[in-house]
C-alpha atoms as a PDB file:
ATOM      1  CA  UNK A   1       3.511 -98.586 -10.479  1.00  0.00           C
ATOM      2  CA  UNK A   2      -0.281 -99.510 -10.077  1.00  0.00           C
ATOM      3  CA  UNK A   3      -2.480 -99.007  -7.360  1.00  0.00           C
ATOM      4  CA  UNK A   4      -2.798-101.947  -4.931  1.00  0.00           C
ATOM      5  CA  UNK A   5      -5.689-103.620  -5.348  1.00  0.00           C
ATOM      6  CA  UNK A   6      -7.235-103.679  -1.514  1.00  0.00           C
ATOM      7  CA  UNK A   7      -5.508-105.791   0.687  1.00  0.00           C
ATOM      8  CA  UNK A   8      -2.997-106.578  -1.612  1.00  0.00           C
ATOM      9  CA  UNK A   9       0.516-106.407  -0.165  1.00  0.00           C
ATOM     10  CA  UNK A  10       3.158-108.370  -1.720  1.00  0.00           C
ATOM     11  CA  UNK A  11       6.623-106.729  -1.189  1.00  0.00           C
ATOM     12  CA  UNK A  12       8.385-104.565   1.968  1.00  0.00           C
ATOM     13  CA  UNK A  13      11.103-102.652   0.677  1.00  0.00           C
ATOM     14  CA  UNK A  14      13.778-102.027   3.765  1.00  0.00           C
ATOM     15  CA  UNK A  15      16.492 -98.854   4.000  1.00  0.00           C
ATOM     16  CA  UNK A  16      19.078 -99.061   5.802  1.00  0.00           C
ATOM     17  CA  UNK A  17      20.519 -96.429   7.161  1.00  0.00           C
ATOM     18  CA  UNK A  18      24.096 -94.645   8.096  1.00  0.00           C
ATOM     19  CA  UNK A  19      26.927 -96.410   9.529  1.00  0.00           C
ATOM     20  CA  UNK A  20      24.890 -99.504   8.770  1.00  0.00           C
ATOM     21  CA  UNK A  21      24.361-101.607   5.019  1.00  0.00           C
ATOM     22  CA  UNK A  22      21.448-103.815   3.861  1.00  0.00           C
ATOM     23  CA  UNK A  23      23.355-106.592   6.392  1.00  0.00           C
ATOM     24  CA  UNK A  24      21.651-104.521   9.564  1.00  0.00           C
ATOM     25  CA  UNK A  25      18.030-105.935   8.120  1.00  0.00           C
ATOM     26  CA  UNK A  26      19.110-109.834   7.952  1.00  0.00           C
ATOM     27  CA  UNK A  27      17.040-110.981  10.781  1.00  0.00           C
ATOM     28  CA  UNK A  28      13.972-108.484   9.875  1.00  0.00           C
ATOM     29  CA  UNK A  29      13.957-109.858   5.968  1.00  0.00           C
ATOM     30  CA  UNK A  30      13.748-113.070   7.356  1.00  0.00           C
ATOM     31  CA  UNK A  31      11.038-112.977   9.400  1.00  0.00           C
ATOM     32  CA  UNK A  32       8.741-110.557   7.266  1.00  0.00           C
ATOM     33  CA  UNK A  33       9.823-113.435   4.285  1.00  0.00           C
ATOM     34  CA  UNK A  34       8.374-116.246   6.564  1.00  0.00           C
ATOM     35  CA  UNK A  35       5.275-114.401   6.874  1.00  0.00           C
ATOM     36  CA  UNK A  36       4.955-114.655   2.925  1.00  0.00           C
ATOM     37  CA  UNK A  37       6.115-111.217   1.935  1.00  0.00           C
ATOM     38  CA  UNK A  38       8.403-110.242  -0.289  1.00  0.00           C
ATOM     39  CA  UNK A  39      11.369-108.193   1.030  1.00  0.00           C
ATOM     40  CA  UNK A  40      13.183-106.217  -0.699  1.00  0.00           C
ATOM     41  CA  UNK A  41      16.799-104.895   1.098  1.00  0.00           C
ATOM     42  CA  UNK A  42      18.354-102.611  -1.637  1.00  0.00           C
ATOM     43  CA  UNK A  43      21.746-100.922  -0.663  1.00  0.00           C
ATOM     44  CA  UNK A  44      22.462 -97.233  -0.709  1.00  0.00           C
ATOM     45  CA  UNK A  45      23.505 -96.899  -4.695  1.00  0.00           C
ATOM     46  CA  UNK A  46      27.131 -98.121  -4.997  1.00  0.00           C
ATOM     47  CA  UNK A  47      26.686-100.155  -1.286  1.00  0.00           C
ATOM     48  CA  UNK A  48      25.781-103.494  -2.713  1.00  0.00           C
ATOM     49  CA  UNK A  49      29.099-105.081  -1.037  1.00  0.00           C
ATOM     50  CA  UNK A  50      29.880-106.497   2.086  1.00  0.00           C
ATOM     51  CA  UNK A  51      30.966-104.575   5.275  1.00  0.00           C
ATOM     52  CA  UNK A  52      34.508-105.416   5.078  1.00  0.00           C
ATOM     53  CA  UNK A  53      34.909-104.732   1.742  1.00  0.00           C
ATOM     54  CA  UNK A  54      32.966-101.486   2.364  1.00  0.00           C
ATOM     55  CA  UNK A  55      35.951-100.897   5.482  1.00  0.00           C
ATOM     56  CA  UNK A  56      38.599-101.556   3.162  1.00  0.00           C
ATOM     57  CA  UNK A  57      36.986 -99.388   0.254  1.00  0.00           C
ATOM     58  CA  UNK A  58      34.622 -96.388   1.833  1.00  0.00           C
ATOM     59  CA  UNK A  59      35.020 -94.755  -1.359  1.00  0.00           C
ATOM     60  CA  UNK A  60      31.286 -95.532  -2.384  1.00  0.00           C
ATOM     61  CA  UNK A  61      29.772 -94.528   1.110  1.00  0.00           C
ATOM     62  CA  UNK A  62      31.893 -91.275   0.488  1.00  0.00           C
ATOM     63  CA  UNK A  63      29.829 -90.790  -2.569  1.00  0.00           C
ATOM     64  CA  UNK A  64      26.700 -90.701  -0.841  1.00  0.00           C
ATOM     65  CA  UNK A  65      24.068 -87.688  -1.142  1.00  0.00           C
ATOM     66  CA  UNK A  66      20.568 -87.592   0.141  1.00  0.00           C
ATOM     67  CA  UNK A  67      19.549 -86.615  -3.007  1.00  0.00           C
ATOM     68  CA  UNK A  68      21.568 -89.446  -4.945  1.00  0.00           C
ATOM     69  CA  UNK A  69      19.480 -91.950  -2.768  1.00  0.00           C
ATOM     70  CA  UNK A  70      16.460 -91.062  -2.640  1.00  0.00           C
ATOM     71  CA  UNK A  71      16.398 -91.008  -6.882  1.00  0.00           C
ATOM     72  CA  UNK A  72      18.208 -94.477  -6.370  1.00  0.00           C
ATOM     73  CA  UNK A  73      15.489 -95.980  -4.072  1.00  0.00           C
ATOM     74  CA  UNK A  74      12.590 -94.378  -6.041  1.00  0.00           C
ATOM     75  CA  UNK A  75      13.775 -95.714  -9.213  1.00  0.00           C
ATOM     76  CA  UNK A  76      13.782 -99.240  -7.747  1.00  0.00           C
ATOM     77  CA  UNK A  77      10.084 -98.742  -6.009  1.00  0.00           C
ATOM     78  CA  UNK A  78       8.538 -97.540  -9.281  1.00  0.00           C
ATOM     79  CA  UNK A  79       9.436-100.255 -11.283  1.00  0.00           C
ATOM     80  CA  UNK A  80       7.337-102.603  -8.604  1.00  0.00           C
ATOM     81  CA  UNK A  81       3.988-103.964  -9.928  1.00  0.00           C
ATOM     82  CA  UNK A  82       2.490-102.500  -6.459  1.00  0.00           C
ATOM     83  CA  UNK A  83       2.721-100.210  -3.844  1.00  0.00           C
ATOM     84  CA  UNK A  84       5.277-102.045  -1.350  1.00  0.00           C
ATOM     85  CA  UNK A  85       5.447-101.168   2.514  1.00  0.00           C
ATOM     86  CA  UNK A  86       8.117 -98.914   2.769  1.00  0.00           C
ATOM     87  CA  UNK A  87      10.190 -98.915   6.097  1.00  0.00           C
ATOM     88  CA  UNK A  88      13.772 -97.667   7.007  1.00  0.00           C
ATOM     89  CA  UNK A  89      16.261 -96.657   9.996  1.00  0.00           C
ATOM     90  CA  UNK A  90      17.627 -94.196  10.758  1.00  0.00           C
ATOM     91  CA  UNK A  91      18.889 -91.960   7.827  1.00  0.00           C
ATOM     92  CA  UNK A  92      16.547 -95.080   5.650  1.00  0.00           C
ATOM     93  CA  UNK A  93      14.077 -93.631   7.597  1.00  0.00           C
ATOM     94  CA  UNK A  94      14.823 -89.699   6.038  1.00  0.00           C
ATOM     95  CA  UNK A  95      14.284 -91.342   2.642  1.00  0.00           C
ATOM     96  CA  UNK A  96      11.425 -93.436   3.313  1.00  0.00           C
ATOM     97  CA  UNK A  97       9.754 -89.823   4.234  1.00  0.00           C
ATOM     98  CA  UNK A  98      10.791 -88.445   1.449  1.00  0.00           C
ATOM     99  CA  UNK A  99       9.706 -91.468  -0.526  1.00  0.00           C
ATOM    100  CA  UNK A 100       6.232 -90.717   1.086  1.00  0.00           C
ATOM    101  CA  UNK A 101       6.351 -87.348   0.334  1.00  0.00           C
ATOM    102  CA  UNK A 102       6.540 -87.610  -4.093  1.00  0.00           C
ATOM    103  CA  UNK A 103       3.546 -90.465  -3.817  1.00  0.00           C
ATOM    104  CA  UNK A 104       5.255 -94.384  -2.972  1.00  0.00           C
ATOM    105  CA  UNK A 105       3.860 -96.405  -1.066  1.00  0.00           C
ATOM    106  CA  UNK A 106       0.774 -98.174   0.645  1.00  0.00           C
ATOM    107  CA  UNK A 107       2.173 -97.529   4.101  1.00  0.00           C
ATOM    108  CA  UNK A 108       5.886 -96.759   5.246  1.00  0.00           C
ATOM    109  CA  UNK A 109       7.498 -96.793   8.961  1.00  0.00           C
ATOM    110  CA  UNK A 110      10.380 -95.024   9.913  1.00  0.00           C
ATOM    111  CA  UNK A 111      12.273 -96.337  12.571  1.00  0.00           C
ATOM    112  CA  UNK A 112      13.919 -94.322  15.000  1.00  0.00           C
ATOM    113  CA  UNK A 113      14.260 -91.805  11.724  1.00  0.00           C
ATOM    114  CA  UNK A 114      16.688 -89.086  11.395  1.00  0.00           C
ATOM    115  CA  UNK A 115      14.239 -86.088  11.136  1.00  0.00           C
ATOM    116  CA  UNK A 116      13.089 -84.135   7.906  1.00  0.00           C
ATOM    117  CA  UNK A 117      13.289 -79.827   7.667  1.00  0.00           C
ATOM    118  CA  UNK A 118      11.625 -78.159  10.277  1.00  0.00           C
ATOM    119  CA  UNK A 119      12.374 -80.041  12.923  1.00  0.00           C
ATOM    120  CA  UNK A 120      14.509 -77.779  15.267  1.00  0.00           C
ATOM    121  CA  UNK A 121      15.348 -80.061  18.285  1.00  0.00           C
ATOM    122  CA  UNK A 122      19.229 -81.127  18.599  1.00  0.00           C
ATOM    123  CA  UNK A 123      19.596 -82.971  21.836  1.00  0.00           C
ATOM    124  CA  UNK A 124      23.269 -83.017  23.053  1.00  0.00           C
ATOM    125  CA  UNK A 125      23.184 -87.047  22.901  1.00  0.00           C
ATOM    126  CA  UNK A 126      22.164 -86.232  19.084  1.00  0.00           C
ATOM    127  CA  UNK A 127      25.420 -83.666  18.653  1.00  0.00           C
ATOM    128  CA  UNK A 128      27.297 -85.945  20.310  1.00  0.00           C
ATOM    129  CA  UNK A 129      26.265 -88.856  18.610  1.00  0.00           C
ATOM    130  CA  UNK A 130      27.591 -87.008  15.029  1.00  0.00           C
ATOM    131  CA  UNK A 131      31.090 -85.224  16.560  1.00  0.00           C
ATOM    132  CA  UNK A 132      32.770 -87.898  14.761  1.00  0.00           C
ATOM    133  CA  UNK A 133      32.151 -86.673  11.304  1.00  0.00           C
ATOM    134  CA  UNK A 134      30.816 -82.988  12.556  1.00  0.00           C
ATOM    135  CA  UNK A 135      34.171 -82.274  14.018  1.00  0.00           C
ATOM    136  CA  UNK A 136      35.565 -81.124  10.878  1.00  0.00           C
ATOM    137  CA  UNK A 137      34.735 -79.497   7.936  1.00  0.00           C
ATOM    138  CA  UNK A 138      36.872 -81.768   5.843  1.00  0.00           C
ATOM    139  CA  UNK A 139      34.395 -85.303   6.347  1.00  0.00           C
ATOM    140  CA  UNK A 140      31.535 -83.675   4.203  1.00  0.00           C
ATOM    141  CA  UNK A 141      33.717 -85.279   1.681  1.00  0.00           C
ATOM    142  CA  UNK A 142      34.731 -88.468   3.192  1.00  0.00           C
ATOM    143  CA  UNK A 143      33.083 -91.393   4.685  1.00  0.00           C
ATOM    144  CA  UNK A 144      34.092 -91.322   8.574  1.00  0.00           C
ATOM    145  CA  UNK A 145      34.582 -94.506  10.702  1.00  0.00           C
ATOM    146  CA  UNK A 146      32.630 -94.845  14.047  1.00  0.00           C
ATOM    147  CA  UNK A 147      35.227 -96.833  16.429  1.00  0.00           C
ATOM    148  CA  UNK A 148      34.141 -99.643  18.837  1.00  0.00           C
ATOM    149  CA  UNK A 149      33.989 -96.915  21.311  1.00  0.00           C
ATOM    150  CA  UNK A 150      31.455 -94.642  19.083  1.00  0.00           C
ATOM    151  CA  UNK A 151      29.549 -97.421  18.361  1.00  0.00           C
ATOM    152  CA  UNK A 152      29.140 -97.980  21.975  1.00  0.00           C
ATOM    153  CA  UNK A 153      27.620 -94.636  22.366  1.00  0.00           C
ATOM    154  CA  UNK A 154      25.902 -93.879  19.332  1.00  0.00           C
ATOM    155  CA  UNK A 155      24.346 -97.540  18.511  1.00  0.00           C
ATOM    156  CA  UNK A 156      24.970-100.406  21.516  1.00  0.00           C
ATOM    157  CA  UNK A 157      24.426 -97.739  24.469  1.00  0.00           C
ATOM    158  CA  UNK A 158      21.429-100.472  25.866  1.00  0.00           C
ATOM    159  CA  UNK A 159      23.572-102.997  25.139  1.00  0.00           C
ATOM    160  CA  UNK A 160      26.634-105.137  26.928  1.00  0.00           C
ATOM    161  CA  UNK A 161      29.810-103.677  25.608  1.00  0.00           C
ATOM    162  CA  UNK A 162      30.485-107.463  24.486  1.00  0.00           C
ATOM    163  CA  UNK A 163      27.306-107.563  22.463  1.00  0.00           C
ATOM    164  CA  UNK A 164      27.910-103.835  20.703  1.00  0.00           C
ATOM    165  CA  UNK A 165      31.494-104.730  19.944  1.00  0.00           C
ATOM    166  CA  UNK A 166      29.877-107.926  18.166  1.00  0.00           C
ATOM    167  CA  UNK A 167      27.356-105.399  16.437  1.00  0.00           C
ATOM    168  CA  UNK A 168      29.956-103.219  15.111  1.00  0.00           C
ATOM    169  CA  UNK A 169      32.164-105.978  13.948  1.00  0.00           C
ATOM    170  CA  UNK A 170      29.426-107.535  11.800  1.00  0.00           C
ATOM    171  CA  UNK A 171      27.409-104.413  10.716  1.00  0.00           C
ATOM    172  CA  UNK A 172      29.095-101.105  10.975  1.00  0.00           C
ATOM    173  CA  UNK A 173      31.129 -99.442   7.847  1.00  0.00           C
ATOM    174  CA  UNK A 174      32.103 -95.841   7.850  1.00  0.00           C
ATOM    175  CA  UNK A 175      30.113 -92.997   7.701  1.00  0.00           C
ATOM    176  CA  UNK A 176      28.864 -90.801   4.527  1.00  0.00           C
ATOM    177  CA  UNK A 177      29.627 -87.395   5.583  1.00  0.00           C
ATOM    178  CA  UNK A 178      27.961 -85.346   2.910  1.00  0.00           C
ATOM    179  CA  UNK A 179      24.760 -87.207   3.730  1.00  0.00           C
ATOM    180  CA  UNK A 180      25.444 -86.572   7.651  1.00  0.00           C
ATOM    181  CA  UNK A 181      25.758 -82.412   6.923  1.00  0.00           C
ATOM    182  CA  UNK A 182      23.063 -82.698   4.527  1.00  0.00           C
ATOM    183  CA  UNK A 183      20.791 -83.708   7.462  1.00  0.00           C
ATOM    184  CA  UNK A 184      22.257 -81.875  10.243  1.00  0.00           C
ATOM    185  CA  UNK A 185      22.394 -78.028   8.346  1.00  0.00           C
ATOM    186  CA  UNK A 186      18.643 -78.970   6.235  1.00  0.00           C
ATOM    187  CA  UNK A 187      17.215 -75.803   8.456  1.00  0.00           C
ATOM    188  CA  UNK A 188      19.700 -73.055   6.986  1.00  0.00           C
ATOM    189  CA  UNK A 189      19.364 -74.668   3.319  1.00  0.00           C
ATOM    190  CA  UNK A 190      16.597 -73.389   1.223  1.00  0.00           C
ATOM    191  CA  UNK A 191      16.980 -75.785  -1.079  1.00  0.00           C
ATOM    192  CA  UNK A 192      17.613 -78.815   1.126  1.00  0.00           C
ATOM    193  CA  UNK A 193      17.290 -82.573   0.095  1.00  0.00           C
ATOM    194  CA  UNK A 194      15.567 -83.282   3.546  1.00  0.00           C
ATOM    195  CA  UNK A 195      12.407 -81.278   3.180  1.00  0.00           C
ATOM    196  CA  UNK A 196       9.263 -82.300   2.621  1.00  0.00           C
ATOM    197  CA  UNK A 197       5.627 -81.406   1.873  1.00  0.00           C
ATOM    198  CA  UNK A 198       4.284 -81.711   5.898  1.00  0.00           C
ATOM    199  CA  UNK A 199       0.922 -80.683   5.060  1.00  0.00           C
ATOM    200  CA  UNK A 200       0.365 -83.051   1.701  1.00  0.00           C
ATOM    201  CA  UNK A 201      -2.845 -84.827   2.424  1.00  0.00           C
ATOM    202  CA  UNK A 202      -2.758 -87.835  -0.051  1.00  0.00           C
ATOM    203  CA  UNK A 203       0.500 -89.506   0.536  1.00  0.00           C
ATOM    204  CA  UNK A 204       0.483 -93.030   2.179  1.00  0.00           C
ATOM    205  CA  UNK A 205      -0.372 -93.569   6.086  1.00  0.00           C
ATOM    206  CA  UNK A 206       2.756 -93.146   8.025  1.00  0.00           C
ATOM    207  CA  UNK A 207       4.534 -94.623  11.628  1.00  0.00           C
ATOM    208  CA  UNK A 208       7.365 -93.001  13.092  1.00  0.00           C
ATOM    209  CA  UNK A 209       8.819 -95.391  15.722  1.00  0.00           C
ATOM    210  CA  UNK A 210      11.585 -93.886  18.343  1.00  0.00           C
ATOM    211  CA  UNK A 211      13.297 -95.460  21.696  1.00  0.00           C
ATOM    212  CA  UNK A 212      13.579 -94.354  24.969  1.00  0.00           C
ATOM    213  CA  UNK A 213      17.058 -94.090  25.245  1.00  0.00           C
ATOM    214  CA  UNK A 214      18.227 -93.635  21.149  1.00  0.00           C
ATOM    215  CA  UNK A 215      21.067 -91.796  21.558  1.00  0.00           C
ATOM    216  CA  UNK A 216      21.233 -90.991  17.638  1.00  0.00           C
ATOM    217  CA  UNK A 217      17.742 -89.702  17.130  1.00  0.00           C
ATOM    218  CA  UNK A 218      16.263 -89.740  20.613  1.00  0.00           C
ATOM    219  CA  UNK A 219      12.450 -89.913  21.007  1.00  0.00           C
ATOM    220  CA  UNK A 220      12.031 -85.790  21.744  1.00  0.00           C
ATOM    221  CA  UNK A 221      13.347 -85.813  17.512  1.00  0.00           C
ATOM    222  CA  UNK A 222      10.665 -88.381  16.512  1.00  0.00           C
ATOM    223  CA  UNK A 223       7.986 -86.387  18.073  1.00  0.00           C
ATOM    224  CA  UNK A 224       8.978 -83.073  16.756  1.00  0.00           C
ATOM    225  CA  UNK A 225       9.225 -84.693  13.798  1.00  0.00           C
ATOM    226  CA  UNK A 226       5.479 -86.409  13.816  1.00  0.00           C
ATOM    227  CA  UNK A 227       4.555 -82.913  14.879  1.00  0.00           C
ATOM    228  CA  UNK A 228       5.143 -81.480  11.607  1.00  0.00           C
ATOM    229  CA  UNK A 229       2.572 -83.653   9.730  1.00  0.00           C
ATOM    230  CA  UNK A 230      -0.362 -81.943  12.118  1.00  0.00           C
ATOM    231  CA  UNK A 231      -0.593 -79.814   9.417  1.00  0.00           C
ATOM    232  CA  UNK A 232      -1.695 -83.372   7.304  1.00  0.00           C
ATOM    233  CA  UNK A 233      -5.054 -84.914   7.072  1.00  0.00           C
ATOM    234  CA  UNK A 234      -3.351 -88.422   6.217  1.00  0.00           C
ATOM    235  CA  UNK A 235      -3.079 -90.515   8.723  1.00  0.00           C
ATOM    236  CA  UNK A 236       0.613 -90.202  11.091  1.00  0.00           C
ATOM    237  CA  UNK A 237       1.090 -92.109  14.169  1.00  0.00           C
ATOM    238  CA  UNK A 238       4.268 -92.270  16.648  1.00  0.00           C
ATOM    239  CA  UNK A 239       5.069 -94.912  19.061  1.00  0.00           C
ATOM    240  CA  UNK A 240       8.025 -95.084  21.235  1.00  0.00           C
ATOM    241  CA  UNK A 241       9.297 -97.706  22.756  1.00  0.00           C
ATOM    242  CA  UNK A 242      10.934 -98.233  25.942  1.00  0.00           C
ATOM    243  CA  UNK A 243      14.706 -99.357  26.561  1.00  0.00           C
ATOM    244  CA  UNK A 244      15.751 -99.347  22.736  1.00  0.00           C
ATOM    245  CA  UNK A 245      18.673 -97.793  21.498  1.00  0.00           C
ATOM    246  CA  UNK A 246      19.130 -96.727  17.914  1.00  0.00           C
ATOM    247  CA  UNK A 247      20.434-100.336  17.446  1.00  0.00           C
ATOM    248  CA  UNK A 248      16.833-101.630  17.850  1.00  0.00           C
ATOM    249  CA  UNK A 249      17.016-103.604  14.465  1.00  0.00           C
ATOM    250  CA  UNK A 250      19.060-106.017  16.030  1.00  0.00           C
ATOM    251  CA  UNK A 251      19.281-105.233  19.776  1.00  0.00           C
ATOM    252  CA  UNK A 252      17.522-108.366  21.857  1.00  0.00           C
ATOM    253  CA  UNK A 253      13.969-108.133  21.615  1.00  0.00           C
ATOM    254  CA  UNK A 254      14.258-106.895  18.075  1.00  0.00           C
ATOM    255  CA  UNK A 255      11.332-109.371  16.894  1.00  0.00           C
ATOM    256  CA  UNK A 256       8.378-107.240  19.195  1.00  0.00           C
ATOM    257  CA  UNK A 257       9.686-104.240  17.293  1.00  0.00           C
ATOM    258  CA  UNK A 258       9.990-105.710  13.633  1.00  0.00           C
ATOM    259  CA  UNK A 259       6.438-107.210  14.151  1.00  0.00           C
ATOM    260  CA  UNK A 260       4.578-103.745  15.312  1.00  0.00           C
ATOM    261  CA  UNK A 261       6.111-102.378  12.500  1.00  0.00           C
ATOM    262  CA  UNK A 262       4.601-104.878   9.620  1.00  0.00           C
ATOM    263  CA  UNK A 263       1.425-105.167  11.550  1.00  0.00           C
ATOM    264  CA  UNK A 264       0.923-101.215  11.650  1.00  0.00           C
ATOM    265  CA  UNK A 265       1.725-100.916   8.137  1.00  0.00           C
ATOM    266  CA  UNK A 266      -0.252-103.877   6.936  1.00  0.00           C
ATOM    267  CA  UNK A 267      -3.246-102.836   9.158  1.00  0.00           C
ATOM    268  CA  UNK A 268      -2.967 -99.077   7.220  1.00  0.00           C
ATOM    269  CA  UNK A 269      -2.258 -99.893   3.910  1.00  0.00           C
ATOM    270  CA  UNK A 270      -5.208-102.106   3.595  1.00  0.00           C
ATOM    271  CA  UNK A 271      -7.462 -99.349   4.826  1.00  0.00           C
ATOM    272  CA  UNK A 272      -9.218 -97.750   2.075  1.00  0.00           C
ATOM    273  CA  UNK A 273      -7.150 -94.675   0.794  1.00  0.00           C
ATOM    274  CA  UNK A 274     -10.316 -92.257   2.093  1.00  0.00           C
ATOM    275  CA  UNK A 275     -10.010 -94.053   5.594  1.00  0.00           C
ATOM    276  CA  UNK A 276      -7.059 -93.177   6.466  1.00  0.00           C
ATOM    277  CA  UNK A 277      -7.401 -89.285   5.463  1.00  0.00           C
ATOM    278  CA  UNK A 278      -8.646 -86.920   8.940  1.00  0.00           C
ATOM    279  CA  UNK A 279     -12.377 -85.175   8.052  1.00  0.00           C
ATOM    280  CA  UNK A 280     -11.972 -81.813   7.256  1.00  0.00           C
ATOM    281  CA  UNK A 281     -12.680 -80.293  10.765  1.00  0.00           C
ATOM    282  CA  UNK A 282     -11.235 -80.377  12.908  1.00  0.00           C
ATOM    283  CA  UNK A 283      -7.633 -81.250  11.396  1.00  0.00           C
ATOM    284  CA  UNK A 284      -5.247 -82.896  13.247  1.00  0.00           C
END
């Protein structure tokens, strides 16, 4: 994959994230495609089906590993001609920092993303939010369904119940609990798939976006999380945003959000590299 020539941006490459498939991005693909981009919604490896036949078959989403994805999505962003924007939710949003973290990329966003190593905060909404497949030892093999009722909670909790059951009929599929414990237990794993190089100083420029009331990965996560690239002269910015859930891909209002997102990372990624790298002293 080549450098991008300045300015140059021709492709956004979207990750979804858990509970969710590439169907959660619809309405983001198609407005980032009527701006004249080229977007790119891979599924998880094996995910490339619908979300009923993912219901009636989990056994792909219980194949899931962090690890397994991440060399899946890589793969596919290597073989581009360019550097594409990189963005992705939730767990997406895990890989996209990863992603960042071995070189891709002119600029990535991670929305509302579940964190990397290091960060230590575990809100109770957050604990809650992952009983369903915490609960027992037994799901780090299986892919867990959320129920109207978890959905509620985890994903819809700024929404109507009416619109949330909507939500989870048309977008969520069962949960991959490997991937879940892979996240949750990355601080007592020395070799974890989550971690990442925090202090690299050449990787792409990178926006961590969280919302006020995200149950999943509330905004005290994305901060922590931002926190840990202080240690990084390239360039890391966090905005939160009030009243969205962790459903903000599709809750109402969903366009403000999609369009900070593409503007941000267009805006960084056609900064020269050196531009968006912190002077020596002091570092941030």
């Amino acid at each position: 994959m080549g450098a991008t020539p300045q300015g140059r941006i021709e492709t956004v490459v979207l990750i979804h994230g858990l509970w969710m498939t590439s169907r959660s991005w619809e309405r983001w693909a198609q407005r980032y495609t009527a701006r004249g981009l080229r977007v790119l919604t891979p599924a998880w490896p094996g995910m490339d089906r619908d979300v009923e036949s993912l219901r009636d078959d989990p056994t792909p989403i219980a194949e899931q590993s962090i690890a397994g994805i991440v060399e899946h999505y890589d793969g596919l962003i290597r073989a581009l001609p360019y550097p594409p924007i990189i963005m992705g939710h939730s767990f997406g949003g895990l890989i996209t920092q990863i992603l960042v973290d071995r070189g891709l990329g002119a600029a990535a966003v991670g929305v509302h993303s579940a964190q990397v190593k290091g960060v230590l905060k575990v809100p109770l909404s957050q604990l809650r939010s992952g009983f369903p497949i915490l609960r027992s030892p037994a799901n780090r093999h299986k892919a867990v369904p959320f129920t109207p009722d978890d959905f509620a909670y985890t994903f819809g909790n700024a929404m109507s119940r009416e619109d949330s059951d909507r939500a989870w009929q048309r977008y969520a599929v069962p949960g991959a609990g490997r991937v879940y414990f892979e996240g949750a237990f990355a601080n007592i794993d020395p070799r974890s798939p989550a971690r990442v190089d925090a202090g690299r100083d050449d990787r792409a420029p990178l926006l961590l976006m969280a919302g006020e009331v995200d149950h999943v990965v509330p905004p005290s996560v994305v901060r922590a999380n931002a926190t840990l690239y202080q240690k990084s002269r390239a360039l890391t910015a966090y905005q939160e945003f009030p009243g969205r859930s962790h459903f903000t891909v599709g809750q109402d209002g969903w366009e403000a959000i999609a369009d900070y997102a593409l503007d941000w990372a267009l805006r960084a990624a056609a900064l020269p590299r050196e531009a968006t790298i912190a002077s020596e002293s002091p570092r941030r």
